[in-house]
Every structure is written in C-alpha cells, then in structure tokens.
N, C-alpha and C. Protein backbone atom coordinates (compact mmCIF):
# COMPACT_ATOMS: atom_id res chain seq x y z
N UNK A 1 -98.25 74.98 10.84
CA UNK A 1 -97.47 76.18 10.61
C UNK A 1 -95.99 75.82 10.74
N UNK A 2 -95.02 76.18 9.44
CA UNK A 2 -93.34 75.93 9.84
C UNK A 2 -92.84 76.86 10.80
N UNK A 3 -91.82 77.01 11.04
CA UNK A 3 -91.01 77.53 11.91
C UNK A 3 -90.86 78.73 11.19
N UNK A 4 -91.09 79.99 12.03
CA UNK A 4 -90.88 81.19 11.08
C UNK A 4 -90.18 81.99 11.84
N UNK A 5 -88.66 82.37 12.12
CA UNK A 5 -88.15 83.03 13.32
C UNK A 5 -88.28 84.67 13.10
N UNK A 6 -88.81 84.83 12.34
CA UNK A 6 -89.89 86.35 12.51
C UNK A 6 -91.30 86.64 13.45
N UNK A 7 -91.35 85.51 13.63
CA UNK A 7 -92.66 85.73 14.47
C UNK A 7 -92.35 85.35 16.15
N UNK A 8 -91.29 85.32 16.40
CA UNK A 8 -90.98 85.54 17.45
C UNK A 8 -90.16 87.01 18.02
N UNK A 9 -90.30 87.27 19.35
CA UNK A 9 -89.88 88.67 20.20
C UNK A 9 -89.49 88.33 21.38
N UNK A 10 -87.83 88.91 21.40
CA UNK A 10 -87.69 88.81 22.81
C UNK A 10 -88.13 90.30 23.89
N UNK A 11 -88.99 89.73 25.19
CA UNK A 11 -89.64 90.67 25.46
C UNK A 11 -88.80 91.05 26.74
N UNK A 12 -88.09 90.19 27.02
CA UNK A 12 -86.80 90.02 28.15
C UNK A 12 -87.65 88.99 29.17
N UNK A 13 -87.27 88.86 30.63
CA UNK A 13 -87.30 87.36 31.49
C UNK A 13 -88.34 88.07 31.90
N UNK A 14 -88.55 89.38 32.82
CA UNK A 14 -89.68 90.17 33.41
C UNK A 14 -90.96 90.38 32.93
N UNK A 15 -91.02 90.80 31.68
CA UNK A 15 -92.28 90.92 30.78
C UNK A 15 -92.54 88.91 30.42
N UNK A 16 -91.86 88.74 30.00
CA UNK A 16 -92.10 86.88 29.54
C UNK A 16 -92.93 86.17 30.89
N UNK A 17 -92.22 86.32 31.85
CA UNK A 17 -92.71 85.94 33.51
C UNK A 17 -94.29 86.67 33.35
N UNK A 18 -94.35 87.78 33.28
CA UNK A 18 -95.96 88.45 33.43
C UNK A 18 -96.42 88.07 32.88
N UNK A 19 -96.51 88.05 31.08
CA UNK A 19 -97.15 87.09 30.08
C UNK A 19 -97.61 85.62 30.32
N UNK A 20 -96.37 84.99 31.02
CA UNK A 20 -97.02 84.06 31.26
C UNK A 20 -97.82 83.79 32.80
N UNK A 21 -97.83 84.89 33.46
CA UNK A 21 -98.52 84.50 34.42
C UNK A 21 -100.33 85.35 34.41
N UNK A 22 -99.92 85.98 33.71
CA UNK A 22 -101.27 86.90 33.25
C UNK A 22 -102.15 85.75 31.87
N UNK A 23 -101.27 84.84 31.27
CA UNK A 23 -102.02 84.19 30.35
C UNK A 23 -102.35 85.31 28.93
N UNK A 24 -101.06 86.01 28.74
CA UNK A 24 -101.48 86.72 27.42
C UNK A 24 -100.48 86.67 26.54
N UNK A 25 -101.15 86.84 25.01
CA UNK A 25 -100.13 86.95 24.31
C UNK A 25 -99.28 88.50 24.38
N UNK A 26 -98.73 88.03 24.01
CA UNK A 26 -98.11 89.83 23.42
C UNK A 26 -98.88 90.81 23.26
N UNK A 27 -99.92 90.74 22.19
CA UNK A 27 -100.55 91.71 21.51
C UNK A 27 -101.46 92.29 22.88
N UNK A 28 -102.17 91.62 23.55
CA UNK A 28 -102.88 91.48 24.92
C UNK A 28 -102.08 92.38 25.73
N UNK A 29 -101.08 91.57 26.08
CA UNK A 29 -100.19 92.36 27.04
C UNK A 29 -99.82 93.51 26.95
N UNK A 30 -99.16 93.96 25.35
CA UNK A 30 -98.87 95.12 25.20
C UNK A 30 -100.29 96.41 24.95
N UNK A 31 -101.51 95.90 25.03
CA UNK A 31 -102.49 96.74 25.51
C UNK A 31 -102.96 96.80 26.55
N UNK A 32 -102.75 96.03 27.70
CA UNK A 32 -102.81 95.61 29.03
C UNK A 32 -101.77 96.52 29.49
N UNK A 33 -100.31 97.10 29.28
CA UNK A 33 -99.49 97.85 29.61
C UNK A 33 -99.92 99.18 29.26
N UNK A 34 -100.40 99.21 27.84
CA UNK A 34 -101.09 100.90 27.85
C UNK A 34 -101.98 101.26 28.46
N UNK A 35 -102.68 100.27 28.75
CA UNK A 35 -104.47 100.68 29.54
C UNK A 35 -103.35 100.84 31.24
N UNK A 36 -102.54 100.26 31.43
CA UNK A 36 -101.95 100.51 33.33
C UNK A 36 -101.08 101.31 32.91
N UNK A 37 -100.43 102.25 32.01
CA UNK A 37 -99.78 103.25 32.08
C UNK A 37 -100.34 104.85 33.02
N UNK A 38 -99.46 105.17 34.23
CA UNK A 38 -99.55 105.99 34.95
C UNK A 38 -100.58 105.52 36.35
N UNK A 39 -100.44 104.15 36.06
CA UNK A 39 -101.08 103.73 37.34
C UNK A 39 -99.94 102.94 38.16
N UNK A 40 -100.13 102.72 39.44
CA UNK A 40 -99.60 102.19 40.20
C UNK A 40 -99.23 100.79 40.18
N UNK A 41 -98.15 100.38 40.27
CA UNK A 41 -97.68 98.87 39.91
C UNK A 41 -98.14 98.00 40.90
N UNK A 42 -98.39 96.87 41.09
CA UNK A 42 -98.58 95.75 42.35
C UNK A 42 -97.62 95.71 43.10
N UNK A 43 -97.73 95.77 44.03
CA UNK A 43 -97.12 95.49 45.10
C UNK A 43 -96.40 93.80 44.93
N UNK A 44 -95.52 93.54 45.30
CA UNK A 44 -94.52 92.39 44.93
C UNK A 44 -94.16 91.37 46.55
C-alpha cells in the first residue's frame, strides 16, 4: 500500500495513548467510546 495522507486522523496525544494502550484501531475505539458513553471513566 503507498502512502495515502487521507487515511490518516489526528485523534490528539490522549485518545492516541488509549488506542494504543487498549490495542485498537480507530474504528474499534470509536465504538468502544459509544458503547462507555454515560458511564463512569477509570479511575487514573
């Protein structure tokens, strides 16, 4: 696959950090954020 700079998103440092510590892509993640919408965040 070439380099296609459309297929990249900046998601900012906070979401990028979760992604990569959750092991998801985007698409994952951003249904992983709707399914925890109105729930309680982790404790840090």
């Amino acid at each position: 696959m070439s380099f296609d700079p459309a297929l990249f998103r900046y998601v900012g440092v906070e979401n990028a950090t979760q992604m990569t510590t959750l092991n998801m892509s985007l698409d994952y993640y951003t249904s992983y954020l709707s399914s925890q919408a109105g729930s309680v965040p982790p404790a840090q």
